[in-house]
N, C-alpha and C. Protein backbone atom coordinates (compact mmCIF):
# COMPACT_ATOMS: atom_id res chain seq x y z
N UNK A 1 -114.22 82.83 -162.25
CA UNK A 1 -113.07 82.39 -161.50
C UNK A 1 -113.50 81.39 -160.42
N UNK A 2 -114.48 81.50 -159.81
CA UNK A 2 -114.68 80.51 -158.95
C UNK A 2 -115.36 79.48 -159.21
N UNK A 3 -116.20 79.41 -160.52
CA UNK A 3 -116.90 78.05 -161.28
C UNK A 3 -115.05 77.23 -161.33
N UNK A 4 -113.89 77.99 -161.92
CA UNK A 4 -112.85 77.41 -161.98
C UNK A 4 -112.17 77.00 -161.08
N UNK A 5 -112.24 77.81 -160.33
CA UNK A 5 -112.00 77.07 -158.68
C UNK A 5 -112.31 75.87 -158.15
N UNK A 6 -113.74 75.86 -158.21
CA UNK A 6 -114.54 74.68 -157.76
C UNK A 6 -114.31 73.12 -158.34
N UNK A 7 -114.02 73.61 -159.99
CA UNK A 7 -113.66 72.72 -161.23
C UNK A 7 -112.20 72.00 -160.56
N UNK A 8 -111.31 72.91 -160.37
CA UNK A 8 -109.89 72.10 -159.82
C UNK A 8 -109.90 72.03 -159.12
N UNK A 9 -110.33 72.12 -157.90
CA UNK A 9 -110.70 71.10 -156.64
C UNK A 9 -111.27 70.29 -156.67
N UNK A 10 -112.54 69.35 -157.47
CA UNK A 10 -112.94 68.79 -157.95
C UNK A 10 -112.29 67.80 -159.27
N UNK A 11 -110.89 68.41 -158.90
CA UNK A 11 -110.01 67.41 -160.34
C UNK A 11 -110.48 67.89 -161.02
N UNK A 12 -111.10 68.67 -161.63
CA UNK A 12 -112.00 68.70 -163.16
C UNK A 12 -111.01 69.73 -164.40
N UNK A 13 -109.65 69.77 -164.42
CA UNK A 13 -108.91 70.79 -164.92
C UNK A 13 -109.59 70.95 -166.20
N UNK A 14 -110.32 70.20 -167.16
CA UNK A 14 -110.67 70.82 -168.12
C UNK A 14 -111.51 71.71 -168.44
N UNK A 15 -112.79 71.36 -167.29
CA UNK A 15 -113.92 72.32 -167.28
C UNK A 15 -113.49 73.69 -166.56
N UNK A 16 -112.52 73.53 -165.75
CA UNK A 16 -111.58 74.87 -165.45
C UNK A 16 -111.30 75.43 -167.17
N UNK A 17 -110.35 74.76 -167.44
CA UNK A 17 -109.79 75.55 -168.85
C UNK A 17 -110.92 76.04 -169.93
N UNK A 18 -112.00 75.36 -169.64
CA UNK A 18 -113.63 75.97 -170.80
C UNK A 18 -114.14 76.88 -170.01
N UNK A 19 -114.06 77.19 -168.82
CA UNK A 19 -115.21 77.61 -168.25
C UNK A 19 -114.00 79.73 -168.29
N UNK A 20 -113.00 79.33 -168.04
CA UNK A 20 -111.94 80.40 -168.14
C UNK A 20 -111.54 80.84 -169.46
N UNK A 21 -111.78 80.16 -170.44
CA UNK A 21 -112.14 80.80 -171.76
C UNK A 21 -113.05 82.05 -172.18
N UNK A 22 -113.66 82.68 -171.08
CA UNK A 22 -114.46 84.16 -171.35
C UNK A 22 -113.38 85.48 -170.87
N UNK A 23 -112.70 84.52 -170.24
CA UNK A 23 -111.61 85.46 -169.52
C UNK A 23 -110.61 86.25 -170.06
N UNK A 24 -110.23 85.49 -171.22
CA UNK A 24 -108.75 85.84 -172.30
C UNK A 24 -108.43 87.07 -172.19
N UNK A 25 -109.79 87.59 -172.85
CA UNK A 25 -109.49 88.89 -173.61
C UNK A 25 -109.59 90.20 -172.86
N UNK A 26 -109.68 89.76 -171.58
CA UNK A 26 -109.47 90.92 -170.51
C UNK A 26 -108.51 90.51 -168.69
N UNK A 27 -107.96 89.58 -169.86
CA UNK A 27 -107.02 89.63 -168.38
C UNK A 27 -105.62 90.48 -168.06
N UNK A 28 -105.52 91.31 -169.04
CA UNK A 28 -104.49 92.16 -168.64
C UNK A 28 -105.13 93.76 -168.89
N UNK A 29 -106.10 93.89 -168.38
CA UNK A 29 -107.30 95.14 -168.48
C UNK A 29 -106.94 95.53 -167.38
N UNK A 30 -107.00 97.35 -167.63
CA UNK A 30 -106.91 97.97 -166.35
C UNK A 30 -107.62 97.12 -165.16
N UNK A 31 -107.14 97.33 -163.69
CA UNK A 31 -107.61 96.45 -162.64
C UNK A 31 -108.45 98.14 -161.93
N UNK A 32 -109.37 97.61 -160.88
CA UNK A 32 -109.70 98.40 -160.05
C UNK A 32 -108.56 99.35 -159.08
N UNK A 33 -108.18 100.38 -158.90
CA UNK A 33 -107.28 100.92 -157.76
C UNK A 33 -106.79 99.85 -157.14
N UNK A 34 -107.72 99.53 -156.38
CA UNK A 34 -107.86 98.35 -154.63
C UNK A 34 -107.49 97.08 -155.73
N UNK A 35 -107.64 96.89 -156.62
CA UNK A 35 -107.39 95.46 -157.22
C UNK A 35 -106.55 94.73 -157.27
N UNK A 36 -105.65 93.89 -157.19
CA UNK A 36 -104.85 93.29 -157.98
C UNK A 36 -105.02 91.76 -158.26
N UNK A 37 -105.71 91.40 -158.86
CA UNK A 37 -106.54 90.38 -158.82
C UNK A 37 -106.85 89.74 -160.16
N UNK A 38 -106.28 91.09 -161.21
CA UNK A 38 -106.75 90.78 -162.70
C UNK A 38 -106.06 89.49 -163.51
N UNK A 39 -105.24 88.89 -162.81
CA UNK A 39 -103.92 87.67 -163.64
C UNK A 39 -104.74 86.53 -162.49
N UNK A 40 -105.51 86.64 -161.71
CA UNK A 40 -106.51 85.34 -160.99
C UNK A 40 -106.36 84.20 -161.82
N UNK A 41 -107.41 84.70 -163.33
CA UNK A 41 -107.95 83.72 -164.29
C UNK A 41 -106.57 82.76 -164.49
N UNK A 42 -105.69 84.22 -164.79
CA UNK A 42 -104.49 83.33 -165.58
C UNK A 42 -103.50 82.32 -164.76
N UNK A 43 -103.50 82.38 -163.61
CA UNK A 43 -103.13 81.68 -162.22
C UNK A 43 -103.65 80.20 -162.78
N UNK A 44 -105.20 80.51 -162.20
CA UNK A 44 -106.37 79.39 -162.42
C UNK A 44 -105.98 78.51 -163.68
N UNK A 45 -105.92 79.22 -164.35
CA UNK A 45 -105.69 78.70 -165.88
C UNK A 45 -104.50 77.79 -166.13
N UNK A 46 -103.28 78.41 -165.58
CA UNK A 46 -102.05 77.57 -165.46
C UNK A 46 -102.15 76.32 -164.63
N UNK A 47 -102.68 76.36 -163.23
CA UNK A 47 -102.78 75.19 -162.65
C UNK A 47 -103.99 74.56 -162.82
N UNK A 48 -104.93 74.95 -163.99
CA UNK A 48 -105.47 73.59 -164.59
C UNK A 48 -104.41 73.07 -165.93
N UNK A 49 -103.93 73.99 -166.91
CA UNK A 49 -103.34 73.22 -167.57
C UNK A 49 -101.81 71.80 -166.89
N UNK A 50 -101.59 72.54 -165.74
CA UNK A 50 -100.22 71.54 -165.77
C UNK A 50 -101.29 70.17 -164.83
N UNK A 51 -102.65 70.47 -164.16
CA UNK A 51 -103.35 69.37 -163.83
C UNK A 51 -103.74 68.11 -165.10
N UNK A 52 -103.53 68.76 -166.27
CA UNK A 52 -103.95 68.20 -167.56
C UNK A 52 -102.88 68.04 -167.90
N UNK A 53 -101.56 68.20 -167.73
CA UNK A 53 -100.02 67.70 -167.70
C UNK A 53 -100.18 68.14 -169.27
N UNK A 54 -100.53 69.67 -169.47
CA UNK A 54 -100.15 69.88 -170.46
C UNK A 54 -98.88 71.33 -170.27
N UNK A 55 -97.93 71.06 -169.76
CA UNK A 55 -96.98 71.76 -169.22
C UNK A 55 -96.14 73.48 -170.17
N UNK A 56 -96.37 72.93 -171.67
CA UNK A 56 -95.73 74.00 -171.97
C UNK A 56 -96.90 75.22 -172.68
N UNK A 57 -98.47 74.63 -172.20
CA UNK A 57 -99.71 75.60 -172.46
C UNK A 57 -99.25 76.95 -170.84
N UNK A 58 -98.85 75.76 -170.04
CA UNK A 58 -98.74 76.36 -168.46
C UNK A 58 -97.65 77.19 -168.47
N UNK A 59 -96.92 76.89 -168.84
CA UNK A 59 -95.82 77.46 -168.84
C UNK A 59 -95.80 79.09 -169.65
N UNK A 60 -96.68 79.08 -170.54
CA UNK A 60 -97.02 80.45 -171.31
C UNK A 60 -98.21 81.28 -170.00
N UNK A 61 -99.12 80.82 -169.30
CA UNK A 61 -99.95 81.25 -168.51
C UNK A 61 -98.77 81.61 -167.32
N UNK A 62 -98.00 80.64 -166.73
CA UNK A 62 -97.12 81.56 -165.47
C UNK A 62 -96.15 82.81 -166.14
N UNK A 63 -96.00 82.37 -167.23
CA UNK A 63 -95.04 83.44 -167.74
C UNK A 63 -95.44 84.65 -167.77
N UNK A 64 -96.78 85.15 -168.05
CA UNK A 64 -97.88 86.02 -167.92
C UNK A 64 -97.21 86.81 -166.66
N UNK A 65 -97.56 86.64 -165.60
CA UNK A 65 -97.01 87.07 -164.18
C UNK A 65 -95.68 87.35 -164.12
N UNK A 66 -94.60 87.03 -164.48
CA UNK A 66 -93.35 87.09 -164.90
C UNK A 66 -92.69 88.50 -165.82
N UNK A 67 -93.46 88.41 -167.07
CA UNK A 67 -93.80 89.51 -167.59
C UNK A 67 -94.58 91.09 -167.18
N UNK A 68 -95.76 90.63 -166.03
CA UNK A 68 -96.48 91.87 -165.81
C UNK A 68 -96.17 92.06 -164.51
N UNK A 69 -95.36 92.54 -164.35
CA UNK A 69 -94.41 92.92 -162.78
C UNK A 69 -95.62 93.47 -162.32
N UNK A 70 -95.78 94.71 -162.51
CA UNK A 70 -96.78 95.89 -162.66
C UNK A 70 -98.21 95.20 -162.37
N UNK A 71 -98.45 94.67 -163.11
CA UNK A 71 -100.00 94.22 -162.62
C UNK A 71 -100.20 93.56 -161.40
N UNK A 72 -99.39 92.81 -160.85
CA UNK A 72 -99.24 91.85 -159.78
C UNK A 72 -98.97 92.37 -158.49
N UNK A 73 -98.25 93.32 -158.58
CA UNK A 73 -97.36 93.79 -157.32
C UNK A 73 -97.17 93.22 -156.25
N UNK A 74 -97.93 93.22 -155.69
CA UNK A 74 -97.69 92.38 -153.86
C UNK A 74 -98.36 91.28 -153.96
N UNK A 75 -98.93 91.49 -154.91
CA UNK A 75 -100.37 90.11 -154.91
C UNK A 75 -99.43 88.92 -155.15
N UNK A 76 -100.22 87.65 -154.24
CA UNK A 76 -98.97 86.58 -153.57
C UNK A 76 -99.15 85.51 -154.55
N UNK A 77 -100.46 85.38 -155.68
CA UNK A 77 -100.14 84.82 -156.79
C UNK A 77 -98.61 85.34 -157.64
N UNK A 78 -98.56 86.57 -157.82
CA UNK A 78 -97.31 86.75 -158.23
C UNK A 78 -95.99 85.91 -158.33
N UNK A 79 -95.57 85.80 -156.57
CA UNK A 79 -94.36 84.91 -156.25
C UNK A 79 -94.66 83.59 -156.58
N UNK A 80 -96.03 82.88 -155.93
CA UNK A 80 -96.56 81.90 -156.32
C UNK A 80 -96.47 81.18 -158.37
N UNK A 81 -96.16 82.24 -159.01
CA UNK A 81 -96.07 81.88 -160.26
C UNK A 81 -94.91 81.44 -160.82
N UNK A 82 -94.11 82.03 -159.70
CA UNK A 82 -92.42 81.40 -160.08
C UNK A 82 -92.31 79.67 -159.93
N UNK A 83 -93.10 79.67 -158.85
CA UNK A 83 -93.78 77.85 -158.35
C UNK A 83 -94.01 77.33 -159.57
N UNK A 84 -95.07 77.92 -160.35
CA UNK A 84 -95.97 77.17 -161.42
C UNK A 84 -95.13 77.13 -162.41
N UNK A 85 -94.58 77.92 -162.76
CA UNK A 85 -93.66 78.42 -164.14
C UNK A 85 -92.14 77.00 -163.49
N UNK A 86 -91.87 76.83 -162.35
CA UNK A 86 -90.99 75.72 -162.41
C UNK A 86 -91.41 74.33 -162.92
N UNK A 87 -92.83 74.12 -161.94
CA UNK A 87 -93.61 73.12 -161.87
C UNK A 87 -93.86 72.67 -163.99
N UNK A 88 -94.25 73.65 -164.34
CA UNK A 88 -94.53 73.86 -165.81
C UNK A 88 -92.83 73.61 -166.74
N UNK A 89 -92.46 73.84 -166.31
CA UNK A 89 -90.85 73.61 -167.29
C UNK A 89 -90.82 72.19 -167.04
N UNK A 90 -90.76 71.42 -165.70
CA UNK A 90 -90.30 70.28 -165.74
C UNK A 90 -91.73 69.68 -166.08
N UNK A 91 -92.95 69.77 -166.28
CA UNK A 91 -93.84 68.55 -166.91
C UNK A 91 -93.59 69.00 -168.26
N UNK A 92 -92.94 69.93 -169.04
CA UNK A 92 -92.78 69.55 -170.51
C UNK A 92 -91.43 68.95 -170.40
N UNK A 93 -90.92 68.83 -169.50
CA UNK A 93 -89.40 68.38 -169.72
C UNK A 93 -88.17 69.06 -169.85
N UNK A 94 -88.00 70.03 -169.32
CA UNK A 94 -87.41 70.88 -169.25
C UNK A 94 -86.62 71.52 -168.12
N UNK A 95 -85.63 70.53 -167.86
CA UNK A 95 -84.92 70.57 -166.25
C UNK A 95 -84.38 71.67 -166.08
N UNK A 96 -83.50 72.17 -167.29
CA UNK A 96 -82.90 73.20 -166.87
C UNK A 96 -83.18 74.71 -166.77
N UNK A 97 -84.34 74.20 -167.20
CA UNK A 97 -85.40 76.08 -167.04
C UNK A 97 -86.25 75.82 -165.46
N UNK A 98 -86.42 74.55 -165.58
CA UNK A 98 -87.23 74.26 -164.85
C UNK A 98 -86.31 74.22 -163.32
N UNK A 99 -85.43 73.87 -163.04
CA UNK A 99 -84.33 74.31 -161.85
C UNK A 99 -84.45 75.71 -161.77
N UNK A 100 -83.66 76.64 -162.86
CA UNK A 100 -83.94 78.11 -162.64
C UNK A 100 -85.09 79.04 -162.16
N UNK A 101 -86.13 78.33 -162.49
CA UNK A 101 -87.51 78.35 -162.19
C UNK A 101 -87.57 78.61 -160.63
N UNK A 102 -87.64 77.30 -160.13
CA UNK A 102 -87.62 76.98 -158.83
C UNK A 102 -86.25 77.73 -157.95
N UNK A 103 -85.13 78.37 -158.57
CA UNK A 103 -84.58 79.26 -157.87
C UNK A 103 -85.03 80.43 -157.64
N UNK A 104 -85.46 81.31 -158.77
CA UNK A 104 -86.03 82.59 -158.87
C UNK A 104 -87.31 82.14 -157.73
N UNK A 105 -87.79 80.75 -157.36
CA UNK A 105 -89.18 81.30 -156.25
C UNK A 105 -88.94 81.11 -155.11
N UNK A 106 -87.12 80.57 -154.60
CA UNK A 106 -86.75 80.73 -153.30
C UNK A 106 -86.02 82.24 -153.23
N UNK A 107 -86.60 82.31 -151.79
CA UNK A 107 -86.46 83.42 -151.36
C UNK A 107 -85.10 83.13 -150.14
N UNK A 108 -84.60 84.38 -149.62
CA UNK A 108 -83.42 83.91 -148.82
C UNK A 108 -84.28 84.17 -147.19
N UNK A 109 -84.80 84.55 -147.01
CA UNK A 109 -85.30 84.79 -145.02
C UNK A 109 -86.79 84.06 -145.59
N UNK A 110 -86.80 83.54 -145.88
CA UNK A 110 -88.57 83.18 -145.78
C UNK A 110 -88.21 81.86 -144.98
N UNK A 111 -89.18 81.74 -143.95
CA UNK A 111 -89.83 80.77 -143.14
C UNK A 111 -89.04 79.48 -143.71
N UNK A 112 -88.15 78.82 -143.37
CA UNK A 112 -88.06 76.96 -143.26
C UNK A 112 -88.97 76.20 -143.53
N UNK A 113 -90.19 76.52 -142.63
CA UNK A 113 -91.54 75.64 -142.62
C UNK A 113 -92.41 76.25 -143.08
N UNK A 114 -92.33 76.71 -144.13
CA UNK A 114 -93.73 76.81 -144.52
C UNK A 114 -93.75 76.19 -145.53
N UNK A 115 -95.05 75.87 -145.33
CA UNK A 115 -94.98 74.28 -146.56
C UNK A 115 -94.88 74.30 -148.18
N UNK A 116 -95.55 75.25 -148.56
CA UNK A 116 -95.50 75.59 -149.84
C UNK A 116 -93.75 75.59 -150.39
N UNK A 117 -93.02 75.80 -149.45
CA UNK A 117 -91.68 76.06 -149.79
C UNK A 117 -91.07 74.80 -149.49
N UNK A 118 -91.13 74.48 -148.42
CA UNK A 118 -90.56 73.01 -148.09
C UNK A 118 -91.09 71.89 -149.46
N UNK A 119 -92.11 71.59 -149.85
CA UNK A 119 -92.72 71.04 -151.13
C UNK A 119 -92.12 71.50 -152.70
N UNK A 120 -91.45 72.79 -152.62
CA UNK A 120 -90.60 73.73 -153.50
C UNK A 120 -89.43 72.73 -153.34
N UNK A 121 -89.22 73.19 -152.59
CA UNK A 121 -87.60 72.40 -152.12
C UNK A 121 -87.26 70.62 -152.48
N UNK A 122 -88.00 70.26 -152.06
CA UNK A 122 -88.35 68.58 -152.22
C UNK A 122 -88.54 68.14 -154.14
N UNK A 123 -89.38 69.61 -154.38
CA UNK A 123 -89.37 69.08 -155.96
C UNK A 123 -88.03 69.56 -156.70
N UNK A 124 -87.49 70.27 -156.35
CA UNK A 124 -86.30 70.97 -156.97
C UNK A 124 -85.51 69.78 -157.03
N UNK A 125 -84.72 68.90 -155.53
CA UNK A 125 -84.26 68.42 -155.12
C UNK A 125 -84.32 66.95 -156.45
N UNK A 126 -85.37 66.31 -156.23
CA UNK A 126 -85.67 65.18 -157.46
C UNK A 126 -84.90 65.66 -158.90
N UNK A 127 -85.06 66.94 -159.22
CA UNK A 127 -84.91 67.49 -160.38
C UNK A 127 -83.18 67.33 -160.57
N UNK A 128 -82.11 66.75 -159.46
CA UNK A 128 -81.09 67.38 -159.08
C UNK A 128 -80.42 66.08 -159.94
């Protein structure tokens, strides 16, 4: 996870997507108690594919989180996936999933300014 890290900060989304290829087959594996951490890869994984504007590979990786309520719980990739899973509808082209998207990740009392949301907002907005 963090060779993949390093990879998309570095722009490098592909060597993210090779290097997260050991990951597959245990990313929905029991987690530790204290864990919730096990859908990381698949996070990682999504925002290298939509960096590679390959949007509807991404769009199956946020959906992941979407699907595993349970695995995620509080963990703030979770909400964060509703982001990606919008972000991912509209680079395959897909406005109108991709609006719904970006509704399901506004929240009603969350912060004005916080940026991640304000940047939510701004992309929705284009989409309009």
């Amino acid at each position: 996870m963090i060779q993949a890290a390093i990879a998309l900060h570095a722009n490098r989304p592909d060597e993210a997507i090779r290097v997260l290829e050991v990951t597959s087959p245990y990313e929905l594996g029991e987690p530790q108690p204290t864990q919730n951490s096990m859908l990381y890869p698949v996070y990682l994984r999504g925002e290298a594919l939509l960096m590679s504007h390959r949007g509807r590979e991404a769009v199956a990786e946020f959906q992941k989180f979407i699907d595993n309520p349970g695995a995620t719980v509080n963990f703030p990739l979770g909400a964060l996936a509703y982001l990606g899973l919008a972000r991912a509808w509209a680079e395959a082209g897909d406005t109108s999933r991709a609006k719904a998207a970006y509704i399901d990740f506004f929240w009603q009392d969350a912060e004005p300014d916080i940026p991640i949301l304000k940047e939510a907002k701004a992309e929705y907005a284009k989409l309009q």
